[in-house]
N, C-alpha and C. Protein backbone atom coordinates (compact mmCIF):
# COMPACT_ATOMS: atom_id res chain seq x y z
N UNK A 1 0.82 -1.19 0.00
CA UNK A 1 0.00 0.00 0.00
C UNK A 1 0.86 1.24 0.00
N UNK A 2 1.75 1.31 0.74
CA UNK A 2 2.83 2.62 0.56
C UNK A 2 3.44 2.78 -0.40
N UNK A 3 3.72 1.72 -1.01
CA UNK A 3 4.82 1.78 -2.44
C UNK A 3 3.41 2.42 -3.29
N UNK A 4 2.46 2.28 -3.61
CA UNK A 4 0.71 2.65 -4.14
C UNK A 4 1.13 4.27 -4.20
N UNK A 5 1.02 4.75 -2.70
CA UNK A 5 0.88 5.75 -1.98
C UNK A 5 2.20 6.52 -3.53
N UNK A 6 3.41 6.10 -2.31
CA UNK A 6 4.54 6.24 -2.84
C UNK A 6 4.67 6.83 -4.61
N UNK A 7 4.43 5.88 -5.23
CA UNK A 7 4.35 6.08 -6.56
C UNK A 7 3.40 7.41 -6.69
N UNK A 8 2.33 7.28 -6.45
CA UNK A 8 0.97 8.19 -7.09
C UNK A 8 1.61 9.62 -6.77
N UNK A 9 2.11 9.71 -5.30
CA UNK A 9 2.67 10.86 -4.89
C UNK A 9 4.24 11.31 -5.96
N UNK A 10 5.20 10.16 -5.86
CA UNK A 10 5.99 10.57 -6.79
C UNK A 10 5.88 11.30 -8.67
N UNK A 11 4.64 10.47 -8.92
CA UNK A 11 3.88 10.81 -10.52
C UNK A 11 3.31 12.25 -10.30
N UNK A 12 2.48 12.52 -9.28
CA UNK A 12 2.05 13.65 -9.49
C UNK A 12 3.08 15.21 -8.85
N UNK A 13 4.11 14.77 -8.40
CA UNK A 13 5.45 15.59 -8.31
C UNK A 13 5.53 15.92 -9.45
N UNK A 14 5.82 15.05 -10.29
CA UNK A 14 6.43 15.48 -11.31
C UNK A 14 5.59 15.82 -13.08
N UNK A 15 4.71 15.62 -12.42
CA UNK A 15 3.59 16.36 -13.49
C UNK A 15 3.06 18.24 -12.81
N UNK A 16 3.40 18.26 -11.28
CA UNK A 16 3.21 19.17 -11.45
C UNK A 16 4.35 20.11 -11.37
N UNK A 17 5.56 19.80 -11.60
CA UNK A 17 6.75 20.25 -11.71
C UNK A 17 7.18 20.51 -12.91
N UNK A 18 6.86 19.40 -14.27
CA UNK A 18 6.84 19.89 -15.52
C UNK A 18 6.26 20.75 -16.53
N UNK A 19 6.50 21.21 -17.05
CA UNK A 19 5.68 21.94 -17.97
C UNK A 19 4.79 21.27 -19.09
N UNK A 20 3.89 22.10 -19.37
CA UNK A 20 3.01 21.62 -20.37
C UNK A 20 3.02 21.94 -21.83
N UNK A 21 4.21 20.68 -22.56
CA UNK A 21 5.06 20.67 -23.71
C UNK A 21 3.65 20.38 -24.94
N UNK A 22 3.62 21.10 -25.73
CA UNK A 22 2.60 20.88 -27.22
C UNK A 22 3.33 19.79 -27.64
N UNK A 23 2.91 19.52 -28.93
CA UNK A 23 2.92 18.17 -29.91
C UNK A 23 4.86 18.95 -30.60
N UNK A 24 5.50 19.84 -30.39
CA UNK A 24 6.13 20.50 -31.02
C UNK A 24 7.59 20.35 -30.03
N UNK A 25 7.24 19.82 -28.64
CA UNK A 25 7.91 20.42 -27.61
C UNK A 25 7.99 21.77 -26.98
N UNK A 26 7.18 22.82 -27.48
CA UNK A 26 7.05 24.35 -26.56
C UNK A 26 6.46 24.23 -25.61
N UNK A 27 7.08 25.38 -24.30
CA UNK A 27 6.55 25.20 -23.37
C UNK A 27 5.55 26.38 -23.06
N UNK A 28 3.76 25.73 -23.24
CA UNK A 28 3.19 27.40 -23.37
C UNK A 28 2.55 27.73 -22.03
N UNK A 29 2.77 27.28 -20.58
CA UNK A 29 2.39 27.57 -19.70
C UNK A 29 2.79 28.76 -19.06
N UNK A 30 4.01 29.54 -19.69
CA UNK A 30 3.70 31.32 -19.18
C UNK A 30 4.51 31.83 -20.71
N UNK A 31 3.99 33.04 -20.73
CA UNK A 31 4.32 33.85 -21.74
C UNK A 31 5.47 33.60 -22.19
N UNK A 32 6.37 34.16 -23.22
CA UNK A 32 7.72 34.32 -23.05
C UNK A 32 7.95 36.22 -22.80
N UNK A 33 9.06 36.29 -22.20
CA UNK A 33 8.79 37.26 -21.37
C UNK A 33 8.97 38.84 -22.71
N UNK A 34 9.26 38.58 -23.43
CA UNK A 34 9.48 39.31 -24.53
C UNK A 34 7.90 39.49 -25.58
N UNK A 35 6.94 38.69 -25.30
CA UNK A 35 5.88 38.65 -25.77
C UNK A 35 4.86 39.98 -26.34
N UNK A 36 4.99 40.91 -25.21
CA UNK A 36 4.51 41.71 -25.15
C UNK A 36 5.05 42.92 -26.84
N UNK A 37 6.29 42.46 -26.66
CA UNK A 37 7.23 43.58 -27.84
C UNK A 37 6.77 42.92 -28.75
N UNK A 38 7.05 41.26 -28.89
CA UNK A 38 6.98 41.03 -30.53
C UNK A 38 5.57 41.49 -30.66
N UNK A 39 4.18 41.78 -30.10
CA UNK A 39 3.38 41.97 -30.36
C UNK A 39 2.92 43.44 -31.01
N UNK A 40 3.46 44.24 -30.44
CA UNK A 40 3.71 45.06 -30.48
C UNK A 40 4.38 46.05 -31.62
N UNK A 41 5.26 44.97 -31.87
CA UNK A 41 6.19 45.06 -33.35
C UNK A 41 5.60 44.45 -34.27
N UNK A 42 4.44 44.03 -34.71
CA UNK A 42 4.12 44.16 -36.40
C UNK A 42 4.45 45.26 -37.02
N UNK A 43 4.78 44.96 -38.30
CA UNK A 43 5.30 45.77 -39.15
C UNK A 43 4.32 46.37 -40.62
N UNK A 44 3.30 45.24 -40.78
CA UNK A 44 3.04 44.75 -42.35
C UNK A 44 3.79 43.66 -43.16
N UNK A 45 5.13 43.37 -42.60
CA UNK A 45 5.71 42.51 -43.59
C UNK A 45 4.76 41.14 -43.68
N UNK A 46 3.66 41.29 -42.31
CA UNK A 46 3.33 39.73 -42.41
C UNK A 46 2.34 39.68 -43.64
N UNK A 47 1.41 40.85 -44.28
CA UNK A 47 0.99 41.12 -45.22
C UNK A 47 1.90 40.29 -46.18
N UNK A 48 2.82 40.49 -46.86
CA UNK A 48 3.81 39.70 -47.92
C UNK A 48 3.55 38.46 -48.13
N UNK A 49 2.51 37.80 -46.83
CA UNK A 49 2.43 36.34 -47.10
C UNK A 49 0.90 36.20 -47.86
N UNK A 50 0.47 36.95 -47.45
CA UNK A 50 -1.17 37.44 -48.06
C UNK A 50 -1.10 37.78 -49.74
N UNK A 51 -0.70 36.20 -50.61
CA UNK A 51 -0.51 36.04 -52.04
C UNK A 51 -1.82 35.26 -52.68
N UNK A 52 -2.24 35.49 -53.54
CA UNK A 52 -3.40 34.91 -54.57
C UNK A 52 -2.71 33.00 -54.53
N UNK A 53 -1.49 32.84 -54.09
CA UNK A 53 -0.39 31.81 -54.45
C UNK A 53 -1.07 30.92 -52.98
N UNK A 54 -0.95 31.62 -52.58
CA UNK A 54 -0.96 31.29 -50.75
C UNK A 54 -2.63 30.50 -50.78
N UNK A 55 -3.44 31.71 -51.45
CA UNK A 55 -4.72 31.64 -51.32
C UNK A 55 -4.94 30.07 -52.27
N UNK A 56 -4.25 30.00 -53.78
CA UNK A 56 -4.92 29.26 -54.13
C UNK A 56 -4.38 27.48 -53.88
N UNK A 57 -3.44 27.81 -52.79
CA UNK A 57 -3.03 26.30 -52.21
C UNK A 57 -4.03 25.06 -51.09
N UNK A 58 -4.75 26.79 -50.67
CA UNK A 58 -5.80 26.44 -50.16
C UNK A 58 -6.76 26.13 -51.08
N UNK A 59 -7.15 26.71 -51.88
CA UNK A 59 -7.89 26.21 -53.09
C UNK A 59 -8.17 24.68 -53.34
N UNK A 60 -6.57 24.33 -53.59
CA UNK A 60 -6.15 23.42 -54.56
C UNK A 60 -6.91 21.98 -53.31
N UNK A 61 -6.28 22.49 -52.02
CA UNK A 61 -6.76 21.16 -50.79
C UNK A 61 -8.17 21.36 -50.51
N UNK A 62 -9.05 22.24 -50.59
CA UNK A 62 -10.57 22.13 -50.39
C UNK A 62 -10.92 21.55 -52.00
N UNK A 63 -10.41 22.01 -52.74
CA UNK A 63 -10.99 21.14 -54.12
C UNK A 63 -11.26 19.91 -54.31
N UNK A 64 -9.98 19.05 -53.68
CA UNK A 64 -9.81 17.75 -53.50
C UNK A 64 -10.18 17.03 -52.61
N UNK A 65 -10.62 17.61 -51.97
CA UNK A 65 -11.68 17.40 -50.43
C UNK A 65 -13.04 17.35 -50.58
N UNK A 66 -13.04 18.41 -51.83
CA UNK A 66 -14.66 18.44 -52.29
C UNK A 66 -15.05 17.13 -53.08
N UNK A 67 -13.66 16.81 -54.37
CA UNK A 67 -14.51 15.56 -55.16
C UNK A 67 -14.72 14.28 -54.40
N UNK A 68 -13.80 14.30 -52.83
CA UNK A 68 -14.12 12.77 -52.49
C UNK A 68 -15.75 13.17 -51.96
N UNK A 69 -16.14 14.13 -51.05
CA UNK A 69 -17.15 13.96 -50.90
C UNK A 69 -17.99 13.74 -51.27
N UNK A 70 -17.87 14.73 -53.13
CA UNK A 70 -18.93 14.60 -53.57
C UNK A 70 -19.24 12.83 -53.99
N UNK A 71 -17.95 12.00 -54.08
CA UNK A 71 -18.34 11.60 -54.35
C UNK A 71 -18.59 10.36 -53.41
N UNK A 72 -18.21 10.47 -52.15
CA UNK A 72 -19.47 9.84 -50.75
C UNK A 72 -20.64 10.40 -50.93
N UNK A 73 -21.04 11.31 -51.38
CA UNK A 73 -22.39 11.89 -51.38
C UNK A 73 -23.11 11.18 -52.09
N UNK A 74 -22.57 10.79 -53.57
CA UNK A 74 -23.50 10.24 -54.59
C UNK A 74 -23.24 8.68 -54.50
N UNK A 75 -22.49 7.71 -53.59
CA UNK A 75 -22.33 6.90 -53.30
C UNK A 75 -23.85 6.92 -52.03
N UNK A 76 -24.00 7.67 -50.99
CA UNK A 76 -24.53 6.94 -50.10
C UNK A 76 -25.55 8.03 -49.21
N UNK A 77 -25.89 9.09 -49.97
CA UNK A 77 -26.68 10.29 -49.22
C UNK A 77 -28.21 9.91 -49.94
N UNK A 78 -28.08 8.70 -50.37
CA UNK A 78 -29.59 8.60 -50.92
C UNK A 78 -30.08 7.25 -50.18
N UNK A 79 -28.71 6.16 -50.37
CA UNK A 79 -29.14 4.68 -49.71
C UNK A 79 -28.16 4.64 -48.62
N UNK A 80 -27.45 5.08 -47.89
CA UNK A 80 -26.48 4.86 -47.14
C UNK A 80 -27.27 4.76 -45.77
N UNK A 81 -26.49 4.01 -44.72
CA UNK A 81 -26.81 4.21 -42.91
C UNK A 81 -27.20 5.12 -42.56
N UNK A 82 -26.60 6.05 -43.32
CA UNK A 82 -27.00 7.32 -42.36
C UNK A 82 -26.78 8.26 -43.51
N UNK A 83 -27.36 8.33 -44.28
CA UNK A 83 -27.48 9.61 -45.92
C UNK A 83 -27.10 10.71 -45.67
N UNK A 84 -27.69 11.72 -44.28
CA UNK A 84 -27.48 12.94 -44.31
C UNK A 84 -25.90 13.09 -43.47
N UNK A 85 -25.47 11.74 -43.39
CA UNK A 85 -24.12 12.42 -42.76
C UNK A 85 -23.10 12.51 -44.24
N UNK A 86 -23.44 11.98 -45.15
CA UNK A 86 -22.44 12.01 -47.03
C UNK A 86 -22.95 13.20 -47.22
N UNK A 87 -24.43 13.48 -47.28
CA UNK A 87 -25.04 14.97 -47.53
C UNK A 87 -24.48 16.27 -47.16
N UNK A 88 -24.69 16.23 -45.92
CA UNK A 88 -23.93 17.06 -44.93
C UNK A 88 -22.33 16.96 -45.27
N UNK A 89 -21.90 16.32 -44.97
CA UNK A 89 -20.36 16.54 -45.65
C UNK A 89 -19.89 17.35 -46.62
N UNK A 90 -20.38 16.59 -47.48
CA UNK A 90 -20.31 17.42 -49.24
C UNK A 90 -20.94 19.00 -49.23
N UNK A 91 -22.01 19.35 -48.39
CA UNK A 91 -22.79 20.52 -48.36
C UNK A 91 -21.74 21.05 -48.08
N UNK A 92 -21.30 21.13 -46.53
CA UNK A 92 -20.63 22.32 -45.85
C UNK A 92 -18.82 22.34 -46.65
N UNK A 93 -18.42 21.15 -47.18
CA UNK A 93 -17.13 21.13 -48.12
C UNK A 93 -17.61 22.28 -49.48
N UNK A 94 -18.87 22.37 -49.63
CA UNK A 94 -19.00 22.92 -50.77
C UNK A 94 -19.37 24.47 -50.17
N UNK A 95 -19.82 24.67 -49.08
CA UNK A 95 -19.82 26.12 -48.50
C UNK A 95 -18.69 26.78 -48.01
N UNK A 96 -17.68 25.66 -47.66
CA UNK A 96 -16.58 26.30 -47.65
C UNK A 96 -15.53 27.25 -48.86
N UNK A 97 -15.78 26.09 -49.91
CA UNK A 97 -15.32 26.44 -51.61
C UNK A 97 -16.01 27.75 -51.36
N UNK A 98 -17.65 27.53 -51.42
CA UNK A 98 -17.90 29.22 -51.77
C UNK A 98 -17.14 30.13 -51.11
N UNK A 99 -17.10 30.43 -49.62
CA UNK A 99 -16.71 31.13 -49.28
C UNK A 99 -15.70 31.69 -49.58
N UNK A 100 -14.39 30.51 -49.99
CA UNK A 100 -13.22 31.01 -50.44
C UNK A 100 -13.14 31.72 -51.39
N UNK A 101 -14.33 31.36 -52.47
CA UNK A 101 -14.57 31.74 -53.50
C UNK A 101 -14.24 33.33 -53.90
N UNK A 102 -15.40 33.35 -52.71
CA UNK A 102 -16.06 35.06 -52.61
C UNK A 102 -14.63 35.91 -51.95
N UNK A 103 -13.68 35.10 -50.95
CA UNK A 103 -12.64 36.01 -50.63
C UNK A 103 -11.70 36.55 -51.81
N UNK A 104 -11.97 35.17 -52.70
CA UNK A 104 -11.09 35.68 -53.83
C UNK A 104 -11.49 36.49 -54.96
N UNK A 105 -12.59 36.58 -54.61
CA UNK A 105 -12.87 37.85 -55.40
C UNK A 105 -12.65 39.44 -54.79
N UNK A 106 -12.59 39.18 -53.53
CA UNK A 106 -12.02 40.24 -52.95
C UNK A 106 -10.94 41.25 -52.89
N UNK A 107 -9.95 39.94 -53.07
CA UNK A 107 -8.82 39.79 -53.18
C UNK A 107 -8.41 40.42 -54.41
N UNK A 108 -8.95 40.21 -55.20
CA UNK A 108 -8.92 40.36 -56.84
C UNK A 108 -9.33 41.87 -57.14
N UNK A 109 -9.89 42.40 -55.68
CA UNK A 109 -10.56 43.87 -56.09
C UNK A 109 -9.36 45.08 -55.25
N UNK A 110 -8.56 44.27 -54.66
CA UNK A 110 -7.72 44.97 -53.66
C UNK A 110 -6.62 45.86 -55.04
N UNK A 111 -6.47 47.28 -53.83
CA UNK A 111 -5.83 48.26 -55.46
C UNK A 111 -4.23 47.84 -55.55
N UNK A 112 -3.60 46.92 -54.63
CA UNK A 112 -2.17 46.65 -54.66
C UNK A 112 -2.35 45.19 -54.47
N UNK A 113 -1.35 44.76 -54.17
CA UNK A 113 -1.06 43.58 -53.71
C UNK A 113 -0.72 43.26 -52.57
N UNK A 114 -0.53 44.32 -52.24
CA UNK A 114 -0.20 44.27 -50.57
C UNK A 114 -1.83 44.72 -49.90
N UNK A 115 -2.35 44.01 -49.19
CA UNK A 115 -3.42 44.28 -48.32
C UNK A 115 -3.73 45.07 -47.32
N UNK A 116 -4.72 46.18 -47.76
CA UNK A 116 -4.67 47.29 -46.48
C UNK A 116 -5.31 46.79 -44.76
N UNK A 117 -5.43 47.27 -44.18
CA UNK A 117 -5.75 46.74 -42.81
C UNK A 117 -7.04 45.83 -42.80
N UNK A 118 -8.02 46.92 -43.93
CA UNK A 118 -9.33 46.22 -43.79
C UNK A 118 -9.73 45.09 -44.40
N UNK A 119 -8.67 45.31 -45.68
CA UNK A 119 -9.00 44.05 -47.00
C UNK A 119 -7.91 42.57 -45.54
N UNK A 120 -6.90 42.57 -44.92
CA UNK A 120 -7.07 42.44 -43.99
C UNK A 120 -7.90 41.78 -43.24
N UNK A 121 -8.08 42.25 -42.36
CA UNK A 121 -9.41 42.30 -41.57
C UNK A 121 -10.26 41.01 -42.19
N UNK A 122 -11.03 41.50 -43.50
CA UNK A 122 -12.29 40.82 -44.12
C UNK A 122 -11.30 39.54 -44.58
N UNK A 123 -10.85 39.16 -44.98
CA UNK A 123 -9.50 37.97 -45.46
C UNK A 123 -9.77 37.53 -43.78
N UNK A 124 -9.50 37.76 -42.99
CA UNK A 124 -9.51 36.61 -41.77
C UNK A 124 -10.98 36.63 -41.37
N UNK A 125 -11.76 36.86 -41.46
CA UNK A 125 -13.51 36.80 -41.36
C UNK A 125 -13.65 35.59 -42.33
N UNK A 126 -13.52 35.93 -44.06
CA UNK A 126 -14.02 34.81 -44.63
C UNK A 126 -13.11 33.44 -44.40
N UNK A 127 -11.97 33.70 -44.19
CA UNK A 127 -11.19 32.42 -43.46
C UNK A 127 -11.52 31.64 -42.47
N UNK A 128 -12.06 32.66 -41.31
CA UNK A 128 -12.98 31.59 -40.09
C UNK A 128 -13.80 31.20 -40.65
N UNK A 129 -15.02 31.85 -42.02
CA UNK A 129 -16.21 30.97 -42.20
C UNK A 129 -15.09 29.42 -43.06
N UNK A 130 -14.65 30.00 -43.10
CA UNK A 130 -14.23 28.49 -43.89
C UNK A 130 -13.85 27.29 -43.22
N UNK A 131 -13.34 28.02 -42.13
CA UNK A 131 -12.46 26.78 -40.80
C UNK A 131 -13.86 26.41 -39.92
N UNK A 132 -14.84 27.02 -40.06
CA UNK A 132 -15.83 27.15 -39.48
C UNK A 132 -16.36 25.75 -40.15
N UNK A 133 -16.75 25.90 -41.72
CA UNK A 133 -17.53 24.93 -42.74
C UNK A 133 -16.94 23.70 -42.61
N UNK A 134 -15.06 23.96 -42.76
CA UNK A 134 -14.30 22.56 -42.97
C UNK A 134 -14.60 21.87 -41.46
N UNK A 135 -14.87 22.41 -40.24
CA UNK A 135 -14.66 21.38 -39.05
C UNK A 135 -16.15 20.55 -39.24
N UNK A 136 -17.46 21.68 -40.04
CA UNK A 136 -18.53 21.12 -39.76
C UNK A 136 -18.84 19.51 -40.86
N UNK A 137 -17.74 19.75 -42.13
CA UNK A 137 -17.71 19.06 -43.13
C UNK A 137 -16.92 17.47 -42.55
N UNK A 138 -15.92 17.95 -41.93
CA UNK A 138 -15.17 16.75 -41.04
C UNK A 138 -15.89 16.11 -40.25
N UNK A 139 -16.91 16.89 -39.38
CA UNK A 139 -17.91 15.88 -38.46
C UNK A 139 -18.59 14.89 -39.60
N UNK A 140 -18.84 15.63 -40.14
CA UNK A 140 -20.34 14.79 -40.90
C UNK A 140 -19.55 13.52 -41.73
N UNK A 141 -18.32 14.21 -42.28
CA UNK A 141 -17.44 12.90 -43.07
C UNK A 141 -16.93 12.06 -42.49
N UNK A 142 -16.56 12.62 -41.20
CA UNK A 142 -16.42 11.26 -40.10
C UNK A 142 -17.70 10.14 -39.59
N UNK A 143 -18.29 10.67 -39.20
CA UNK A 143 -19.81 10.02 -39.00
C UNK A 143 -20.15 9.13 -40.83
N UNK A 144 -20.24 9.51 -41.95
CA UNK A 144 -20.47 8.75 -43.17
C UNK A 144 -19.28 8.27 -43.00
N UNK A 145 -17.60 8.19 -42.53
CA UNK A 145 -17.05 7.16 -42.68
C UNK A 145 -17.14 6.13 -41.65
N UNK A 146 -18.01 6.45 -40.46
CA UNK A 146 -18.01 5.20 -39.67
C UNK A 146 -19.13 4.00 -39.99
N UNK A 147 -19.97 5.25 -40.58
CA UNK A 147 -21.65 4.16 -40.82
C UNK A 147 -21.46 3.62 -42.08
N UNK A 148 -20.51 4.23 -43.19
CA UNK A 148 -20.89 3.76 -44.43
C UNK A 148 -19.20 3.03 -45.11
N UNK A 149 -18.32 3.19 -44.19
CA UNK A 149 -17.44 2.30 -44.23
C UNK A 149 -16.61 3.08 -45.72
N UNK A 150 -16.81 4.68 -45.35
CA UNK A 150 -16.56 5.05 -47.01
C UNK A 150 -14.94 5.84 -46.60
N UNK A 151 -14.46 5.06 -47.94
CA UNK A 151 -12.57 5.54 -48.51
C UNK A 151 -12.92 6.82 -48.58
N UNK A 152 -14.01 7.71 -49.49
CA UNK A 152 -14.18 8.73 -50.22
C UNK A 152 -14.75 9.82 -49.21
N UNK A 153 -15.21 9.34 -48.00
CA UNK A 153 -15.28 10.22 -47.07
C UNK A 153 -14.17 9.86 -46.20
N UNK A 154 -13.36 9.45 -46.21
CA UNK A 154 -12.57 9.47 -45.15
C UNK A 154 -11.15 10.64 -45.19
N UNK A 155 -11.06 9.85 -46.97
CA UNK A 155 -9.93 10.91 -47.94
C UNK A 155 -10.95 12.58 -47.57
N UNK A 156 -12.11 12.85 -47.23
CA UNK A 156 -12.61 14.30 -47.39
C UNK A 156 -12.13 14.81 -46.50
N UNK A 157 -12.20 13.87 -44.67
CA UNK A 157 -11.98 14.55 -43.56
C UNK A 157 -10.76 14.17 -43.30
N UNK A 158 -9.81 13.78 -44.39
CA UNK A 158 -8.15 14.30 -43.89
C UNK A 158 -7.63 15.44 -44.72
N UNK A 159 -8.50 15.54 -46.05
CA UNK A 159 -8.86 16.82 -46.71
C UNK A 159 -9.04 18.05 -46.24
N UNK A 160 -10.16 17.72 -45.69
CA UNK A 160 -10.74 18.96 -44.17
C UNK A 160 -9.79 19.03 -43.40
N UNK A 161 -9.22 18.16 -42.80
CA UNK A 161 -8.75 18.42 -41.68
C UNK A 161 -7.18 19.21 -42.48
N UNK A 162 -6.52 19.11 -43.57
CA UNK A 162 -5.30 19.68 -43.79
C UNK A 162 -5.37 20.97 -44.17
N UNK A 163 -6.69 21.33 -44.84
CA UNK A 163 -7.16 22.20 -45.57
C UNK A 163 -7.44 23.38 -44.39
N UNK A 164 -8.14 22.95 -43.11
CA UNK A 164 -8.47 23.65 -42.00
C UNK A 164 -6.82 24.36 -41.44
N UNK A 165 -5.84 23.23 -41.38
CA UNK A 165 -4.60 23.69 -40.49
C UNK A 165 -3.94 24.85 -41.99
N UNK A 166 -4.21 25.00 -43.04
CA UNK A 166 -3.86 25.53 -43.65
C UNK A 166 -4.71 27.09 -43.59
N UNK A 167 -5.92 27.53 -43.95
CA UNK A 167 -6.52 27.94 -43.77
C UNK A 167 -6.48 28.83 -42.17
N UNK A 168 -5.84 28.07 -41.09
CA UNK A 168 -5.89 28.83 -40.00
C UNK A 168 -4.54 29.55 -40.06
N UNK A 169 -3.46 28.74 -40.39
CA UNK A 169 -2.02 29.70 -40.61
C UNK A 169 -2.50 30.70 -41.64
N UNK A 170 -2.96 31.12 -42.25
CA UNK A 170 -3.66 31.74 -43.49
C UNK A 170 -4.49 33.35 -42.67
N UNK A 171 -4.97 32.61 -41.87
CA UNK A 171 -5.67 33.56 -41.10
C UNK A 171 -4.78 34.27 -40.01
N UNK A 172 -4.06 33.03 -39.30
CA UNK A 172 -3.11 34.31 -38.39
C UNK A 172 -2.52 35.01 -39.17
N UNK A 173 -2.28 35.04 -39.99
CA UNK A 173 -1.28 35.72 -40.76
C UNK A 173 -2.12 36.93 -41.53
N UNK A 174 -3.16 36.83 -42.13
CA UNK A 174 -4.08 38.03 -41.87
C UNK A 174 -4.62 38.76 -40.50
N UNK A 175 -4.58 38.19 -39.67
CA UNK A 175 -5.02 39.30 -38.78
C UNK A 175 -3.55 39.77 -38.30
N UNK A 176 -2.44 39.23 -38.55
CA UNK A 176 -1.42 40.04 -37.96
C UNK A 176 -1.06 40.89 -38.98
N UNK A 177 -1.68 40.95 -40.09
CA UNK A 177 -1.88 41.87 -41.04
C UNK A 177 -2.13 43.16 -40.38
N UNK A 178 -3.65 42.78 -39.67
CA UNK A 178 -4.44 43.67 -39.50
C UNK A 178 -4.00 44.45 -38.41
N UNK A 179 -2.91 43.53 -37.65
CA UNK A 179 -2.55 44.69 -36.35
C UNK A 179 -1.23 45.03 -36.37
N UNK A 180 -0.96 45.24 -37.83
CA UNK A 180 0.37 45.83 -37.60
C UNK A 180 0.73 47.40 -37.64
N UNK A 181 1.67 47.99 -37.40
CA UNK A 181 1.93 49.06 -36.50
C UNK A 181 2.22 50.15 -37.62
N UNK A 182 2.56 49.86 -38.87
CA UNK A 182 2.57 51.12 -39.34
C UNK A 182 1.41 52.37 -39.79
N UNK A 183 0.35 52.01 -39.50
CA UNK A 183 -0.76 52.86 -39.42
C UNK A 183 -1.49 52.68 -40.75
N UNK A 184 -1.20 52.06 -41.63
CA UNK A 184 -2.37 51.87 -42.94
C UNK A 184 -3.65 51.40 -42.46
């Protein structure tokens, strides 16, 4: 019983002595103490990453995300276990496309190439609807790949899911657009 004791007490020493390391090894349990400056210090350069190039890589991974669904959709949203989870999939994969759609037309209306605060701004809005669509597109493609045993939804929600981690670096990087310091 003491060695019990012993152990549990020794394990939780040292969990609460360590830090709490991400998938990366960082340790994000206090700031770094310089935090405050780099924040502080945007410049615009992060704008530079804010390219039609950038945009249409994302493109290229919701595209390919879209044909597996669509084509779990037309596999099994009519006879499948569970129809509206292929349905649902393919829907919100395809509301995401729009959305991107519409940023890129935005994009396309901006008077430089470099993005002012607001064009900015609206670039990380239609980006959350998108990270928004792709997580809702991943539920549903997960659920049609458990009930319907489907390749073509499964390929959607690792689609979604790469397309999302892309899409969110996409977005920090517009809003640090948006708060950078030289006053545009």
């Amino acid at each position: 019983m003491n060695r019990v004791i012993l152990s549990l007490t020794l394990a939780l020493t040292a969990c609460a002595s360590s830090p709490e390391l991400d998938t990366q090894g960082f340790d994000h349990s206090s700031p770094p103490a310089n935090e405050a400056a780099r924040l502080a210090a945007y410049t615009g350069s992060e704008c530079s990453a804010l390219t039609p190039s950038a945009v249409h890589d994302l493109q290229d991974l919701i595209e390919e995300a879209y044909d597996h669904a669509e084509a779990d959709s037309a596999a099994h949203s009519v006879t499948g276990s569970y129809p509206a989870s292929a349905a649902l999939g393919f829907q919100y994969i395809g509301d995401a496309r729009d959305e991107l759609d519409a940023m890129v037309v935005r994009m396309d209306a901006w008077p430089s190439t470099t993005p002012t605060r607001s064009a900015a701004w609206q670039m990380g809005q239609h980006l959350k609807r998108v990270i928004d669509d792709l997580t809702l597109a991943s539920h549903w493609g997960s659920v049609s790949t458990a009930w319907h045993d489907s390749s073509d939804a499964r390929q959607a929600v690792e689609g979604s899911f790469s397309a999302i981690e892309e899409a969110n670096a996409l977005r920090a990087v517009a809003l640090r657009c948006y708060l950078r310091t030289d006053g545009l």
